[in-house]
N, C-alpha and C. Protein backbone atom coordinates (compact mmCIF):
# COMPACT_ATOMS: atom_id res chain seq x y z
N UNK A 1 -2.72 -11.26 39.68
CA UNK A 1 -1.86 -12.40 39.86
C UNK A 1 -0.59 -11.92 40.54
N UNK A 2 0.05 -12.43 41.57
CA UNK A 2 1.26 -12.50 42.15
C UNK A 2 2.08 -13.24 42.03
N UNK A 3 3.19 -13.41 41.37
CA UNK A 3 4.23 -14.63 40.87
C UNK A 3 5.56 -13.82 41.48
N UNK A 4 6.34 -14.80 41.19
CA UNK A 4 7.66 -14.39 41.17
C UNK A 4 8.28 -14.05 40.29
N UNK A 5 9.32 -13.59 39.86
CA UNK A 5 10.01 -13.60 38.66
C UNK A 5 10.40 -14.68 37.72
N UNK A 6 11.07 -15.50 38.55
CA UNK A 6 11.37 -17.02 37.78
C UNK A 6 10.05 -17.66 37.57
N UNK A 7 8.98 -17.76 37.80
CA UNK A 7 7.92 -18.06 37.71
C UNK A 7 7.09 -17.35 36.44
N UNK A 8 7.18 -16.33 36.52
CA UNK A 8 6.91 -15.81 35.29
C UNK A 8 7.81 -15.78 34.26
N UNK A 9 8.95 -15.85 34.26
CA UNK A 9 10.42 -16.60 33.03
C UNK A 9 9.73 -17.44 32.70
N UNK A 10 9.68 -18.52 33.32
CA UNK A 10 8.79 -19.97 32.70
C UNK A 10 7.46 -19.52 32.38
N UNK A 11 6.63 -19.14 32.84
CA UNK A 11 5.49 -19.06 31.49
C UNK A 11 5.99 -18.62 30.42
N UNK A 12 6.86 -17.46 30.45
CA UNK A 12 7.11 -16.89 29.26
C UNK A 12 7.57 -17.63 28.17
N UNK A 13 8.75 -18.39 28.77
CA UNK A 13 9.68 -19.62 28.18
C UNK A 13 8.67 -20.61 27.14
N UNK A 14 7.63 -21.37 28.20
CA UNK A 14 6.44 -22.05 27.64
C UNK A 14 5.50 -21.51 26.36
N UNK A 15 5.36 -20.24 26.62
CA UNK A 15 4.72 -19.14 25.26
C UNK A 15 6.10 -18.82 24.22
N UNK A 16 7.06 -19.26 24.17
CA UNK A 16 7.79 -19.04 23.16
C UNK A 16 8.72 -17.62 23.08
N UNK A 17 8.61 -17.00 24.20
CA UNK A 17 9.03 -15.84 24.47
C UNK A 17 10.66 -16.01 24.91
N UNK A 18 11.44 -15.13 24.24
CA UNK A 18 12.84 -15.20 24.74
C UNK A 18 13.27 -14.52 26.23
N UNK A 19 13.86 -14.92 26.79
CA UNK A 19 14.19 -14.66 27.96
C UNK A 19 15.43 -14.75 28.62
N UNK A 20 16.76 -14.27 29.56
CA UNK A 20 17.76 -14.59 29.92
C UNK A 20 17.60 -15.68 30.67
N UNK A 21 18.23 -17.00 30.27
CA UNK A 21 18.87 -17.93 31.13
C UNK A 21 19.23 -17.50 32.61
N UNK A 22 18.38 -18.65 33.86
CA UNK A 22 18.99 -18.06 34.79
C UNK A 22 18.66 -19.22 35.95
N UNK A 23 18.52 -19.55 37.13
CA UNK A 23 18.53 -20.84 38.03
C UNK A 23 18.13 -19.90 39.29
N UNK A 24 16.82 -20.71 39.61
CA UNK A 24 16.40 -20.77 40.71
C UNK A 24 16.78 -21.36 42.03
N UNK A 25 17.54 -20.95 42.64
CA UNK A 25 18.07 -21.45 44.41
C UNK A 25 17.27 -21.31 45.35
N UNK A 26 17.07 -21.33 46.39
CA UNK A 26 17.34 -21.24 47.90
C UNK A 26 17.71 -22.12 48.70
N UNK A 27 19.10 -22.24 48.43
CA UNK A 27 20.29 -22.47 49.43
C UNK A 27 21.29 -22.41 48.70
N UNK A 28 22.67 -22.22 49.95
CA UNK A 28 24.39 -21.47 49.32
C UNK A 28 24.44 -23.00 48.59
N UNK A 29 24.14 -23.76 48.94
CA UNK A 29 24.21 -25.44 48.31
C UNK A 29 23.79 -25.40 46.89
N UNK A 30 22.70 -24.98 46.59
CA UNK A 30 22.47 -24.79 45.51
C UNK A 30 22.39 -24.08 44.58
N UNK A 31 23.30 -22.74 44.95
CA UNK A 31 23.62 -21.93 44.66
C UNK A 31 25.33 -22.12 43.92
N UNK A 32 25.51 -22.71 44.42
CA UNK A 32 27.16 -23.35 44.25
C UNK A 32 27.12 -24.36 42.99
N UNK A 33 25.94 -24.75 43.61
CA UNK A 33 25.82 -26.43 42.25
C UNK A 33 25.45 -25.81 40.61
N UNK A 34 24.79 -24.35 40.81
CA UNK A 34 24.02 -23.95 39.70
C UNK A 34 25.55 -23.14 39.18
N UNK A 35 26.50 -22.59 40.03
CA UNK A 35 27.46 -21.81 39.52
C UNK A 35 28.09 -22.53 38.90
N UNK A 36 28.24 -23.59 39.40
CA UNK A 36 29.15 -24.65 38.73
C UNK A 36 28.80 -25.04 37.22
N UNK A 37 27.52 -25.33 36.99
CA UNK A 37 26.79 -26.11 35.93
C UNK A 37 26.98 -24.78 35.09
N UNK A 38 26.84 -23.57 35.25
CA UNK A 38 26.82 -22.56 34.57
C UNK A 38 28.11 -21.85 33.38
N UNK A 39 29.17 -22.79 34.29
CA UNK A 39 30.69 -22.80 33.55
C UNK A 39 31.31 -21.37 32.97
N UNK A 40 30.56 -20.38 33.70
CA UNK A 40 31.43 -18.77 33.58
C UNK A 40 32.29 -18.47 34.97
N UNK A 41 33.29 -17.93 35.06
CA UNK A 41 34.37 -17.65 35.80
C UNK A 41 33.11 -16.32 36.46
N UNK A 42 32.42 -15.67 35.51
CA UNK A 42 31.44 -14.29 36.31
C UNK A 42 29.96 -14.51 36.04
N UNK A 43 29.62 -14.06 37.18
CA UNK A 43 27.59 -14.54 37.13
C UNK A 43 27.35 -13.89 37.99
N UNK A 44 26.13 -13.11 37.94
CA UNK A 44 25.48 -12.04 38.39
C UNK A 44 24.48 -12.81 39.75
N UNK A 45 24.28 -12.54 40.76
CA UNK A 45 23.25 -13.11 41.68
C UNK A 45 21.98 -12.08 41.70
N UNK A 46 20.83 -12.15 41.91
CA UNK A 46 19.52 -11.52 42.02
C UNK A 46 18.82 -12.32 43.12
N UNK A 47 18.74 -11.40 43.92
CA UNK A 47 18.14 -12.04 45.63
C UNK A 47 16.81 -11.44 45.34
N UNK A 48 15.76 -11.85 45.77
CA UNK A 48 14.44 -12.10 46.23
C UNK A 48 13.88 -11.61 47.77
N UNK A 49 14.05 -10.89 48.43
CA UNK A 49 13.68 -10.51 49.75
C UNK A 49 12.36 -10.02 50.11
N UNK A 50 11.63 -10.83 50.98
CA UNK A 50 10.58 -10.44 51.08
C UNK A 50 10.03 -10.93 52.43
């Protein structure tokens, strides 16, 4: 199987498994909207390149 990371968070999530809170983007648009909703002054980004 090939998933992504956030993709596999949510199964995990679904099986009851604890996991860090975290928001899926691609775009600075929604990247902005998720910082916002997130309400910490500091938040870590994790890029995906492939």
């Amino acid at each position: 199987m090939n998933i992504h990371e956030y993709q596999g968070k949510a199964l995990f999530r679904e099986a009851g498994v604890a996991v860090q809170d975290g928001v899926h983007c691609t775009s600075v648009e929604q990247a902005l909207a998720a910082y916002d909703s997130l309400g910490s002054e500091v938040v870590a980004v994790k890029s995906q390149i492939h």
